[in-house]
Protein backbone atom coordinates (compact mmCIF):
# COMPACT_ATOMS: atom_id res chain seq x y z
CA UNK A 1 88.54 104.99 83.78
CA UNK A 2 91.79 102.21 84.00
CA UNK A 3 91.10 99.31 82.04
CA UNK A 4 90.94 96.23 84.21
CA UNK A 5 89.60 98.35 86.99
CA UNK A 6 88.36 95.31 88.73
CA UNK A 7 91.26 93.11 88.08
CA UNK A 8 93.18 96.06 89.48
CA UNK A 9 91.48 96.47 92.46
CA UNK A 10 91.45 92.93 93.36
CA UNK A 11 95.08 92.32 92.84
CA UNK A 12 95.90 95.68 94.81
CA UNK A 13 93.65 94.12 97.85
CA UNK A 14 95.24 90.76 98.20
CA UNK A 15 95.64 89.48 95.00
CA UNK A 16 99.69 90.16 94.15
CA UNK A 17 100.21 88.06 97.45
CA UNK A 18 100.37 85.14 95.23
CA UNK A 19 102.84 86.86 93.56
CA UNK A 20 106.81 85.35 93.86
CA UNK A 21 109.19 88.25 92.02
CA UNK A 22 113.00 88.63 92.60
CA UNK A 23 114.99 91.46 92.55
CA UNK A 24 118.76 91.77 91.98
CA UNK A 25 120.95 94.53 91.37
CA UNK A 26 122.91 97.27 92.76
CA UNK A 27 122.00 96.97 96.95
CA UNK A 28 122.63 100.86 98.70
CA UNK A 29 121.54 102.84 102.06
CA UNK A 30 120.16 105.96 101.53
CA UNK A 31 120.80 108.36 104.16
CA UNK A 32 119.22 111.32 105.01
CA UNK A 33 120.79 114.37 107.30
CA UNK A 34 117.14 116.92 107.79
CA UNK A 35 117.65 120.25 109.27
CA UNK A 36 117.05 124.00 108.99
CA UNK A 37 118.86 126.74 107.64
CA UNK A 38 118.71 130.07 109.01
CA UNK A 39 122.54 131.40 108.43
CA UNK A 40 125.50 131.42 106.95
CA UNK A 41 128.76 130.26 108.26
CA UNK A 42 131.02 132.99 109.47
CA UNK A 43 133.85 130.28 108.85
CA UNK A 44 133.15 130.17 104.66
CA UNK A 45 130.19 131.36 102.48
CA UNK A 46 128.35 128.23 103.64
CA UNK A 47 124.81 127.33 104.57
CA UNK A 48 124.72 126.15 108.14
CA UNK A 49 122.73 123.48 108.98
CA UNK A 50 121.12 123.11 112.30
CA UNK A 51 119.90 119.40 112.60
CA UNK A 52 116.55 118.74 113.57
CA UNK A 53 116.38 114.16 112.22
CA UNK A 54 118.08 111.78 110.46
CA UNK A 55 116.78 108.06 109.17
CA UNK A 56 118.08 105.79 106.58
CA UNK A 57 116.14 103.90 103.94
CA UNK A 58 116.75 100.53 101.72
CA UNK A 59 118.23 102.31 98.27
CA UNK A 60 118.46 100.93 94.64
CA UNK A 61 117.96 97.25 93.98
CA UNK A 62 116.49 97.04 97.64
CA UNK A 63 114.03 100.46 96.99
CA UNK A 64 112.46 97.94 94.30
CA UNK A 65 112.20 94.92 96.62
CA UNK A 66 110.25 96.99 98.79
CA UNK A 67 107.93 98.81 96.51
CA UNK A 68 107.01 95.18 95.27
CA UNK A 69 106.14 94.37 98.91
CA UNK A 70 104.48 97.35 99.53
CA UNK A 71 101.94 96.50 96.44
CA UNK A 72 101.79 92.81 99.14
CA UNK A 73 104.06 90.27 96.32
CA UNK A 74 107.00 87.93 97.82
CA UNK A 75 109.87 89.92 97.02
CA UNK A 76 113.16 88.38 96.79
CA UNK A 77 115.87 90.29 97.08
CA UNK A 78 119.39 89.26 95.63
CA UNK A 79 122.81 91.41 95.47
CA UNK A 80 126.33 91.91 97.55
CA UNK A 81 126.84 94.19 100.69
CA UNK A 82 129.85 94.71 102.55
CA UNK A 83 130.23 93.16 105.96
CA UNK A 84 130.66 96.24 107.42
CA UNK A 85 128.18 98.40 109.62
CA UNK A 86 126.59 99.73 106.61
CA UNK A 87 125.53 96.68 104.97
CA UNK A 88 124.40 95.33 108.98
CA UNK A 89 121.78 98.06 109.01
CA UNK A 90 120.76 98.18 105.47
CA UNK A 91 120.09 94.42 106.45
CA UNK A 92 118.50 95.48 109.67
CA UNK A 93 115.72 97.69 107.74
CA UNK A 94 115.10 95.24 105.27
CA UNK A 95 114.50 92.69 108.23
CA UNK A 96 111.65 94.88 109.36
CA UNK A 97 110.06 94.38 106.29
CA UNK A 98 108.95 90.88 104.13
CA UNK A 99 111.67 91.27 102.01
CA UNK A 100 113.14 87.95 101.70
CA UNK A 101 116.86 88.44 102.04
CA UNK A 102 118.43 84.58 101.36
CA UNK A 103 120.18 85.49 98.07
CA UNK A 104 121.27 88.58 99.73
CA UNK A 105 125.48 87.89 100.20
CA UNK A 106 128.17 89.49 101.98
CA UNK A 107 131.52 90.61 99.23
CA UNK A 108 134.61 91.78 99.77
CA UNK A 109 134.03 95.67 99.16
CA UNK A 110 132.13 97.90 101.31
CA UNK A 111 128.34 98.70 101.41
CA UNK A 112 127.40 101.82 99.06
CA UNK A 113 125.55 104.38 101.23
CA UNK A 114 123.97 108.11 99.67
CA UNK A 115 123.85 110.66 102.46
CA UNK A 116 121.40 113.38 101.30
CA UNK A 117 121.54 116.34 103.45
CA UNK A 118 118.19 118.86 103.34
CA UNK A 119 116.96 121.85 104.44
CA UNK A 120 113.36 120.90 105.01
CA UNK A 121 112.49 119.75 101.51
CA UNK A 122 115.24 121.30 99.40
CA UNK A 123 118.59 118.96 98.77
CA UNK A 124 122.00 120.77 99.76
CA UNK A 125 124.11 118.16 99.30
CA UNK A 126 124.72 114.18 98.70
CA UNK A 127 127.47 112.05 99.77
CA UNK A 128 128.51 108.85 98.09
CA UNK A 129 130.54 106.19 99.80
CA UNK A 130 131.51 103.26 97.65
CA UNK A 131 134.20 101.98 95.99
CA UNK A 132 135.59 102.31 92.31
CA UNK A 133 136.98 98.67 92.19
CA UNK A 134 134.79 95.51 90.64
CA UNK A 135 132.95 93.18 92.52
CA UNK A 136 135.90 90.18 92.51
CA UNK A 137 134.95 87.37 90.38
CA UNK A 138 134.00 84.70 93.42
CA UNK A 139 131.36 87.07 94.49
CA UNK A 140 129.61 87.24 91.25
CA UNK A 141 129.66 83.55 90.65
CA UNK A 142 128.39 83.26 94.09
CA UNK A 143 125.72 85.31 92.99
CA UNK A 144 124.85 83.88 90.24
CA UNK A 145 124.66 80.73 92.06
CA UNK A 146 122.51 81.74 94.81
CA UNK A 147 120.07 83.68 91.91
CA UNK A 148 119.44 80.38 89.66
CA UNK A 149 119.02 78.61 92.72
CA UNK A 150 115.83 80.60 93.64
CA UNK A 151 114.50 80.78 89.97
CA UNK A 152 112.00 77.76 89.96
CA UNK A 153 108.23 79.01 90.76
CA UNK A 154 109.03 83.11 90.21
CA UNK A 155 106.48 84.91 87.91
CA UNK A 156 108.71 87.68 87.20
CA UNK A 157 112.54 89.01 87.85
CA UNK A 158 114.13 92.35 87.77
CA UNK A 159 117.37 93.76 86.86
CA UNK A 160 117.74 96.80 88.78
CA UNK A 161 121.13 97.87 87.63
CA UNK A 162 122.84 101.45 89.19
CA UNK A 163 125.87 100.75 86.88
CA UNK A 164 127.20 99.55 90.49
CA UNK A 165 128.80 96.65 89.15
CA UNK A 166 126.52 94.03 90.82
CA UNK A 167 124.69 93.66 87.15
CA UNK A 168 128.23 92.39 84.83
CA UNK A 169 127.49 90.84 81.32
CA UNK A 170 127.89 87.44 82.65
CA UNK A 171 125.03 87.93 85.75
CA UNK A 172 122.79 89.30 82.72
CA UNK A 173 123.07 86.94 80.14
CA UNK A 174 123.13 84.22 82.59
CA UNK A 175 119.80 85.25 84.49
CA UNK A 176 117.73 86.21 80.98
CA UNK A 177 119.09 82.68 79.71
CA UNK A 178 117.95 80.59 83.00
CA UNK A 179 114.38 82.40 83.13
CA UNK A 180 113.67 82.16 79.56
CA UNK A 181 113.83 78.38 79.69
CA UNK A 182 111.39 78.80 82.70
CA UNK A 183 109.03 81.35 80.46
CA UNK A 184 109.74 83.90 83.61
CA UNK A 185 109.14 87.61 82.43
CA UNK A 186 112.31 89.42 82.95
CA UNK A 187 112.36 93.31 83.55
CA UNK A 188 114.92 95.54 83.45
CA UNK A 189 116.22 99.24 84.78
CA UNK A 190 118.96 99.53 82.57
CA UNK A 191 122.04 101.95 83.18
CA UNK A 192 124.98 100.08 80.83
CA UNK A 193 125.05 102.00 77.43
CA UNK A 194 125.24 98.37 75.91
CA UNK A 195 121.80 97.19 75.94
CA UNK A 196 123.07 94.22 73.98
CA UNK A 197 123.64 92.54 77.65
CA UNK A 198 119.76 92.85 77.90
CA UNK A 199 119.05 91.04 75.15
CA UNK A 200 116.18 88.47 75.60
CA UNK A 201 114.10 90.39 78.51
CA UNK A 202 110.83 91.10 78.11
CA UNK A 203 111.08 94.46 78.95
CA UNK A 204 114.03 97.18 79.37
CA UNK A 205 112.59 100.22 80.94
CA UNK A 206 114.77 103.31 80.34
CA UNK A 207 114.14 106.95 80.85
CA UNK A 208 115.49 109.52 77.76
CA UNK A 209 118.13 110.20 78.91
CA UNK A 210 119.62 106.15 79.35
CA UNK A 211 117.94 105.49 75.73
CA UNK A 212 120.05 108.68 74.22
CA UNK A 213 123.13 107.15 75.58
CA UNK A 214 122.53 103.88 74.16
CA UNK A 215 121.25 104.94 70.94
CA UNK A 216 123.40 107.78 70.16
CA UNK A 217 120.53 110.38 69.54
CA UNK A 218 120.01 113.67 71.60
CA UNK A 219 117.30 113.06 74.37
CA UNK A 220 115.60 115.91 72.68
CA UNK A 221 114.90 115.30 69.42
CA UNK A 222 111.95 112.42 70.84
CA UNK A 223 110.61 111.06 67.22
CA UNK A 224 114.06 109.81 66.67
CA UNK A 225 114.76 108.64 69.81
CA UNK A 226 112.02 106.33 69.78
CA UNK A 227 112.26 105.22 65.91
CA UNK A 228 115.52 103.99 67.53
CA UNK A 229 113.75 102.50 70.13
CA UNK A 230 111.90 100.59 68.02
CA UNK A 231 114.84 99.46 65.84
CA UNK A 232 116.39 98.58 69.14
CA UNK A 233 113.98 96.46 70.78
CA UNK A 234 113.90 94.02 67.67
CA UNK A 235 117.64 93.72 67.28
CA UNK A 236 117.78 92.86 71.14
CA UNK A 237 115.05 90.53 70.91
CA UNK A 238 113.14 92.51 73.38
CA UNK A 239 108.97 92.25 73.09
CA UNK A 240 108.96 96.10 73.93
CA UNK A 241 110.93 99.05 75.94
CA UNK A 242 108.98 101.08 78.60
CA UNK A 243 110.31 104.29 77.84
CA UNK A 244 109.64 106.71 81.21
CA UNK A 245 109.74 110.36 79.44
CA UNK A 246 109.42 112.84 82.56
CA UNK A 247 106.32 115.23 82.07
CA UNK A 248 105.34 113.31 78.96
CA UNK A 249 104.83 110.41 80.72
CA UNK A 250 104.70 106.90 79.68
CA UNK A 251 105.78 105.40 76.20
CA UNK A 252 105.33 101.36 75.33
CA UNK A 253 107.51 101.09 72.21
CA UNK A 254 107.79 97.92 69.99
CA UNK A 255 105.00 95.79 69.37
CA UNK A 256 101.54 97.25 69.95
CA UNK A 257 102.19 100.40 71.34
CA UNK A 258 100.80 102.33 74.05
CA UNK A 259 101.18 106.36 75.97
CA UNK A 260 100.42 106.83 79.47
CA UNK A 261 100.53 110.63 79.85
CA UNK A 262 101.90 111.86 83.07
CA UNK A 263 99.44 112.34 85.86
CA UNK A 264 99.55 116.31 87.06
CA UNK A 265 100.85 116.76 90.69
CA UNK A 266 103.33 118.64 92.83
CA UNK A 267 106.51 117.07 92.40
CA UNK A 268 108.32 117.26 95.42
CA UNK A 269 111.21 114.55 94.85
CA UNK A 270 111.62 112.37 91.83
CA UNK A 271 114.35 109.64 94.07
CA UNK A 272 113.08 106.00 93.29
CA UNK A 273 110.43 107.24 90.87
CA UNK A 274 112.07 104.30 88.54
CA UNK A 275 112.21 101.78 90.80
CA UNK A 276 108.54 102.59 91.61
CA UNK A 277 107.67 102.17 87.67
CA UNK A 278 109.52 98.82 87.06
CA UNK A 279 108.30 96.80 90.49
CA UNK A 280 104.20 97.86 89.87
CA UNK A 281 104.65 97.12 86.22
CA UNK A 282 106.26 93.83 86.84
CA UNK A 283 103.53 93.49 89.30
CA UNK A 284 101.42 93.44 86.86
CA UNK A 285 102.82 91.97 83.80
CA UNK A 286 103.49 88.86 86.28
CA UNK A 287 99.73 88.82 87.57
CA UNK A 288 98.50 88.75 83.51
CA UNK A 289 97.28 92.66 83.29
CA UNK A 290 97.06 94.11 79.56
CA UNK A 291 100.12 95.90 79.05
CA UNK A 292 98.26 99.90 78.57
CA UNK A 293 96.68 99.02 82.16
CA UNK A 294 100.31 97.51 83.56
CA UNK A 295 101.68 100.93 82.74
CA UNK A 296 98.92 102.75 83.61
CA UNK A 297 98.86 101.74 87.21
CA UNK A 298 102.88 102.15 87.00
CA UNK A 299 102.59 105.53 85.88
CA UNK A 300 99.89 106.09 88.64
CA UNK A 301 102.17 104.25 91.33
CA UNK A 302 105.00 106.61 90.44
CA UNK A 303 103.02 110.01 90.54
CA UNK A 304 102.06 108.84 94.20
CA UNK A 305 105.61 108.28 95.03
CA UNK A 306 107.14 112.02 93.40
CA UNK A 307 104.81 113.69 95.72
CA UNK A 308 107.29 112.38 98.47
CA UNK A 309 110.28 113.29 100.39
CA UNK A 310 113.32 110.68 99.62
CA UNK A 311 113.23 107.08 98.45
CA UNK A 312 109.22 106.10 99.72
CA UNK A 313 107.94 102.91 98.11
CA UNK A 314 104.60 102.83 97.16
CA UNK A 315 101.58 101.24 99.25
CA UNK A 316 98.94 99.77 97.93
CA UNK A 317 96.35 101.37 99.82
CA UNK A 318 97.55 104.81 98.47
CA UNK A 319 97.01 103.38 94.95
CA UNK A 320 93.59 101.97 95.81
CA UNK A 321 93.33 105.40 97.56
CA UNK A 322 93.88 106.95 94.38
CA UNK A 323 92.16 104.92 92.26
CA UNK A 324 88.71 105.26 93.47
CA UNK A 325 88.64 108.88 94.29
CA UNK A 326 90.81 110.20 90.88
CA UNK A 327 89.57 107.36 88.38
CA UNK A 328 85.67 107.53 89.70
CA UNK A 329 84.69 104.28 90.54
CA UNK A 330 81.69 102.47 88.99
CA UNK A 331 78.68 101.17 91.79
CA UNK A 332 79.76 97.37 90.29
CA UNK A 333 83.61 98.14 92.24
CA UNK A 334 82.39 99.50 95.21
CA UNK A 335 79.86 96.32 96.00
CA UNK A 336 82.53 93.78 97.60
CA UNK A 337 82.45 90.40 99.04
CA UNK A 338 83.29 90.34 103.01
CA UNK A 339 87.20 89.79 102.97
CA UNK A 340 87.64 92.76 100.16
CA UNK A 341 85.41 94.86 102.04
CA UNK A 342 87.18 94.55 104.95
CA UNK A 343 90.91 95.00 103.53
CA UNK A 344 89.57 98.09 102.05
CA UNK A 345 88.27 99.66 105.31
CA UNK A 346 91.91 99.08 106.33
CA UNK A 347 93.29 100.95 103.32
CA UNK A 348 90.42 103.62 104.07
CA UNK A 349 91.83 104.27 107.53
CA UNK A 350 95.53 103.76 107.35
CA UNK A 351 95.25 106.79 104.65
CA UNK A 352 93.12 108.71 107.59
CA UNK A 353 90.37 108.58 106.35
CA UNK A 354 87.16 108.73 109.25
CA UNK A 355 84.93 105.18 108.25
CA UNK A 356 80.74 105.38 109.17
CA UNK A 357 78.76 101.97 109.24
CA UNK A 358 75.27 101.58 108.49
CA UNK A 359 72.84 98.49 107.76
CA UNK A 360 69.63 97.43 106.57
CA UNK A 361 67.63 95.27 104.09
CA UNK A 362 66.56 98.56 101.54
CA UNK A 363 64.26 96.97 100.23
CA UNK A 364 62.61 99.19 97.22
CA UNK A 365 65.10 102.02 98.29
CA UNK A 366 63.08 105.37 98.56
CA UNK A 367 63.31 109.00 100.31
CA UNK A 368 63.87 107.84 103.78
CA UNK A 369 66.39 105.70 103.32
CA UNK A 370 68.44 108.50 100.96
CA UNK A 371 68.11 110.68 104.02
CA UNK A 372 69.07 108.22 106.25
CA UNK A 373 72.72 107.80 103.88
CA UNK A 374 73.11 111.26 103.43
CA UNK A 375 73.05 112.20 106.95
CA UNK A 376 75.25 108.92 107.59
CA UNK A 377 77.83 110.35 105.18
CA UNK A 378 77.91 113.83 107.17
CA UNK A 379 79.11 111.87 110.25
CA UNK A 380 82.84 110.97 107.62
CA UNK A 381 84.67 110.76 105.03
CA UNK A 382 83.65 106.60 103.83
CA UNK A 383 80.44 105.22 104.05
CA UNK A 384 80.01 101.46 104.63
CA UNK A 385 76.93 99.99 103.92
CA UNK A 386 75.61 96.69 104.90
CA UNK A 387 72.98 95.20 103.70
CA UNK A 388 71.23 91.94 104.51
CA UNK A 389 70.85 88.80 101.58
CA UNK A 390 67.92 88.06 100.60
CA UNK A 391 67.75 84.90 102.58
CA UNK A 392 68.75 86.70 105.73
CA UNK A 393 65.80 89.22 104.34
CA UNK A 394 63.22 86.09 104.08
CA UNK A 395 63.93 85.12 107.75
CA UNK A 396 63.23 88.92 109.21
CA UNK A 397 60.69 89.77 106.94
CA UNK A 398 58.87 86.56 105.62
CA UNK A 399 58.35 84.48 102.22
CA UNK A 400 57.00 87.22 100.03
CA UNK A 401 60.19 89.89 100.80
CA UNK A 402 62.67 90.97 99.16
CA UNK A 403 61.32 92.55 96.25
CA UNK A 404 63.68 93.18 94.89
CA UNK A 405 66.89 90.55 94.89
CA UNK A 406 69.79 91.30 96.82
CA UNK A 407 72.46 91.47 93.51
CA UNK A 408 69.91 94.28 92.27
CA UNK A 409 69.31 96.24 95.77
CA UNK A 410 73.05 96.33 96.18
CA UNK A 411 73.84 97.60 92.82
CA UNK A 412 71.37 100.58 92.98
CA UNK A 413 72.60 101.12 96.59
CA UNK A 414 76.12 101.22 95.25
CA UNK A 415 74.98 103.88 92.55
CA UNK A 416 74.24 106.87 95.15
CA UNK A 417 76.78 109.72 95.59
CA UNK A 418 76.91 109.29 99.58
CA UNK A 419 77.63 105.54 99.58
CA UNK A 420 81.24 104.31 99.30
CA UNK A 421 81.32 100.37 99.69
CA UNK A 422 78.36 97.89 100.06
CA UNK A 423 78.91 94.57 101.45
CA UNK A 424 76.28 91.45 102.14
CA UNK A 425 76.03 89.79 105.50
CA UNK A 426 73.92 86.69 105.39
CA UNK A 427 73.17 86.74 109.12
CA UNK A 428 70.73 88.53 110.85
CA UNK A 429 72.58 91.20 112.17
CA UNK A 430 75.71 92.56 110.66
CA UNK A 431 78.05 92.14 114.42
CA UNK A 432 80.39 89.99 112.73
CA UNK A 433 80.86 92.59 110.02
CA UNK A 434 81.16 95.64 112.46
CA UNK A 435 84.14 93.40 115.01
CA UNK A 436 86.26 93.16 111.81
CA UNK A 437 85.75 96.59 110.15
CA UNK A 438 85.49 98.58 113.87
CA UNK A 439 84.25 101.64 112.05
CA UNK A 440 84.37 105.01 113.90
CA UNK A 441 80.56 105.77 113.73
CA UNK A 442 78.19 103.46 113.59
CA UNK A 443 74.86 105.25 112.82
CA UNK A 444 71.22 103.57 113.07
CA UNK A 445 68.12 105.09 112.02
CA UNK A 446 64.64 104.98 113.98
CA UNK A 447 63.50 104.96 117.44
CA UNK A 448 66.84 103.22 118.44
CA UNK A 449 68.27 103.88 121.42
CA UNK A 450 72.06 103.69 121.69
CA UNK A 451 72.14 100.33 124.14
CA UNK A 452 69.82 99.03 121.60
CA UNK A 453 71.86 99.23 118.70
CA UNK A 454 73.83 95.86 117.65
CA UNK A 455 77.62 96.16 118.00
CA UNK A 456 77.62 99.12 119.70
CA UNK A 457 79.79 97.98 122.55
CA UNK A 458 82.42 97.12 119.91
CA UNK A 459 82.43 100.20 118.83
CA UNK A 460 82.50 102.28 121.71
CA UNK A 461 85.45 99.93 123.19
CA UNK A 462 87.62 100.35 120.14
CA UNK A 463 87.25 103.97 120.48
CA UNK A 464 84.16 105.16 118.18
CA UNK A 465 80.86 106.46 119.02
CA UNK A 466 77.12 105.54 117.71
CA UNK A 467 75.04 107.56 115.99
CA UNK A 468 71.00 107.69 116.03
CA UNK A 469 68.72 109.21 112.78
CA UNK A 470 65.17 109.57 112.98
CA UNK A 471 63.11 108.25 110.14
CA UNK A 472 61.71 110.09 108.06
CA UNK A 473 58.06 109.86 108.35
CA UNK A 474 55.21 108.79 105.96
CA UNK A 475 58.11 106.45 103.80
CA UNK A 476 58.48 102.76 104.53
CA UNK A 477 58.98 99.86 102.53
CA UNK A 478 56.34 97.99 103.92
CA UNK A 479 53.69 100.56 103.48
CA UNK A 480 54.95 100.74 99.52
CA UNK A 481 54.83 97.04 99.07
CA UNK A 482 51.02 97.18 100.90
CA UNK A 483 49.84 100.21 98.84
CA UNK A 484 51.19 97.94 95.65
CA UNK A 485 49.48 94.64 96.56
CA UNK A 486 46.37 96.79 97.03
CA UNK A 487 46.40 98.26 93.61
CA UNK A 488 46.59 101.98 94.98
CA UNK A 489 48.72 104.85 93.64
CA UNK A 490 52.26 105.03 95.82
C-alpha cells in the first residue's frame, strides 16, 4: 500500500485546493485530425483518410497547468502566444478551465500548434507550425516581469521547457534566483542539454534520453547514466533529479534515493505522460508528501494518463479511483467525515460507477445485518453506509445503547468486503446525507414499505429507485443485548 495513504487521499479530495503553483514554459495547441482508413489513394501510395472529428487541446506548458487543476490546485499559467487565431483559441480552452491565465502574454511570433492526424488510435502523421526565430528580447523581459510579479504566496513553480525558446538562460536563472529567496520549490522538465541553467531547483525531472544528452553517456548503459546523475545533481546544486525511465519506471537520484517501478497497463499513447509526472509530483512536494510517496502517486498519475488517446490531464477522481481499488484500501480510509464522503460519491459516479445507500445504528453487527450489506452491494458497484452516532443512537434507542461506541462500530463496519465508505450522521435520520450524495439505490431492510422509507422522494426525483430487504429472522440486536443482560448463551 502508498505511504501516506491518508494524506493522499485527503489532498486528492479537496486538500491541493489550497494549493497556489505556477507554470511557465513553452505554451502550444495540440490538434487532432480523427478518421478512418479503409484505402489507398489512387493519386500516390497514400493512406486516405476519411474524417469522422477533430478537437484541439491546451499542449506543453499549458498540458501541465491543467493536469495541476485537474488534481483541484490554483494553477497559474505564464508564457507567450501569438495574437493570432491560434493563440485566441488556445486561450479560449484554457478559459473553460481554472487555469489562471494573467501572466499569460501576447509576443510578436505566432502561436505553436501540433496537428496529429489518426486513424482511430494509430498516429499517421503530425504537423508543426511555429517559428525558428527567438522570442525578441522585450517579450522575455516582459515575462519575466509579469512571472516575479506573481511569485509571493506560491508553494511551488515549474519550468516546463519544450526547447521552444520561452525558457532562455536569463528566464531560468532569474525565476530559480527570485523563488529561492522565497524558499518556493522549483521543478523542472528540462529539454536544454545545459542543465547548468537549472542550477538551484529542487528538482530537474528528465527522462533517459534528455539525461544522455546532457551527460554525454548512451541512454543504455543505465548504471552510468545515473552515477552521472548523481555527480550532476551536486555540481548543479540540485537536492535530487526525478529520472522518468519508460518501463522501468521511476528513479529519485541524489540524496536519499528512491524507485517507483512502472505500473503494468496498456499503453495506448505516451503524449503529456511528462507533464503528468512533474505537475502531481509538484503537487505533492508543495503539499509536504515524503518524496517515495510524491513519486509514487506521480508514477500512478502518469500510468492513468498513457492509457489515453492524446494530451488528457489527469483527474483526481481517476487517481482516487485507482487508488482504492489497485492499492486495497484499509477499513480506517474508507470511514470519512461528511464533506469527504460526499466528494468521494462524486468521484465514484463521474468514473460511472452505480452508488447504493444504506443506514442504521449496527449496533453489535451480526448475521442479519451482513445479509442485509451483501444484498445491498448486489443492487451496485459502491456501497455507502450510514450509520447513526452514538448520541443520535441514545435518542432512538435510550441511555443504556450503543454498546458498542460509534468510532468502534464504524471501524468493524468499514472492515467487511461488501462495504465501500461509512460515514456518521448525528441526526436521526440520514435525509441530509442522502440530498447531497443522491445515490442511485437507496435500499432499507424490514417491513418497510417504499413511501415509508426516509428520502425516498429524493431519490426517486433525481432519477434512482428504492430498494426493500427483508430481515433476516431470529437476529436482532436487541434480542442479543437482552439474552446478555440475562446471563443466557447468545
Amino acid at each position: 500500500m502508498m505511504q501516506q495513504m491518508h494524506d493522499v487521499l485527503e489532498l486528492l479530495e479537496g486538500g491541493f485546493g489550497r494549493l497556489r503553483i505556477l507554470v511557465i514554459g513553452d505554451l502550444m495547441l495540440d490538434r487532432y485530425i480523427v478518421g478512418d482508413v479503409e484505402r489507398i489513394s489512387p493519386e500516390a501510395p497514400v493512406p486516405v483518410l476519411r474524417h469522422v472529428n477533430r478537437y484541439a487541446r491546451p499542449g506543453g506548458a499549458a498540458n501541465v497547468a491543467m493536469n495541476l487543476a485537474g488534481l483541484g490546485v490554483q494553477a497559474l499559467l505564464a508564457g507567450v502566444t501569438g495574437d493570432d487565431a491560434d493563440g485566441g483559441e488556445l486561450r479560449s480552452l484554457l478559459a473553460q478551465t481554472n487555469v489562471d491565465m494573467r501572466a499569460v502574454l501576447h509576443g510578436t511570433l505566432p502561436t505553436i500548434s501540433k496537428t496529429r492526424i489518426l486513424g482511430r488510435n494509430q498516429q499517421m502523421l503530425r504537423l508543426d507550425v511555429e517559428s525558428r526565430l527567438a522570442h525578441m528580447a522585450e517579450d522575455i523581459e516582459r515575462l519575466i516581469e509579469a512571472v516575479v510579479a506573481e511569485m509571493d504566496g506560491l508553494d511551488a513553480i515549474i519550468l516546463s521547457d519544450y526547447a521552444k525558446g520561452t525558457l532562455t538562460g536569463s528566464v531560468c536563472r532569474s525565476v530559480i534566483a527570485e523563488a529561492r529567496k522565497r524558499g518556493t520549490k522549483v521543478l523542472v522538465d528540462p529539454k536544454s542539454r545545459n542543465f547548468a541553467q537549472y542550477s538551484g531547483a529542487t528538482t530537474i525531472c528528465p527522462n533517459l534520453n534528455e539525461l544522455s544528452v546532457a551527460t554525454g553517456i548512451a541512454a543504455h548503459k543505465t548504471d552510468e547514466l545515473l552515477q552521472a546523475a548523481r555527480e550532476l545533481a551536486s555540481n548543479t546544486e540540485i537536492d535530487f533529479l526525478t529520472v522518468t525511465m519508460s518501463e522501468q519506471g521511476i528513479r529519485l537520484v541524489g540524496g536519499e534515493e528512491y524507485h517507483s517501478p512502472a505500473r503494468a497497463r496498456e499503453v495506448a499513447d505516451v503524449s503529456g505522460a511528462g507533464d503528468t509526472v512533474i505537475a502531481t509530483l509538484a503537487a505533492g512536494l508543495a503539499a509536504g508528501l515524503q518524496r517515495d510517496t510524491a513519486v509514487e502517486l506521480a508514477n500512478l498519475a502518469a500510468g492513468i494518463v498513457v492509457g489515453k488517446i492524446g494530451t488528457v490531464p489527469v483527474r483526481a477522481e481517476e487517481i482516487v479511483q485507482q487508488l482504492t481499488v489497485s492499492q486495497g484500501t484499509s477499513s480506517a480510509e474508507k470511514v470519512l467525515e461528511r464533506e469527504r464522503a460526499v466528494q468521494r460519491v462524486k468521484e465514484w459516479r463521474a468514473m460511472g460507477e452505480t452508488i447504493v445507500f444504506t443506514n442504521g445504528c449496527f449496533d453489535l453487527l451480526h448475521v442479519g445485518h451482513v445479509t442485509l450489506l451483501e444484498k445491498c452491494r448486489a443492487f451496485g458497484s459502491k456501497l455507502v453506509v450510514a450509520m447513526n452516532t452514538d448520541a443520535s443512537v441514545q435518542r432512538l434507542k435510550g441511555p443504556t445503547r450503543p454498546v458498542v461506541a460509534e468510532d468502534d462500530r464504524s471501524r468493524v463496519m468499514a472492515a467487511l468486503g461488501a462495504v465501500d465508505m461509512v460515514v456518521l450522521f448525528d441526526e436521526d435520520t440520514p435525509l441530509e446525507l442522502i440530498q447531497a450524495m443522491k445515490p442511485d439505490v437507496l435500499v432499507k431492510g424490514g417491513d418497510y414499505s417504499i413511501e415509508t422509507v426516509v428520502g425516498h422522494k429524493d431519490v426517486i426525483a433525481a432519477g434512482g429507485r428504492v430498494e426493500i430487504v427483508p430481515i433476516v429472522e431470529g437476529f436482532s440486536t436487541t434480542n442479543i443485548v437482552k439474552k446478555l443482560t440475562e446471563g443466557r448463551s447468545c
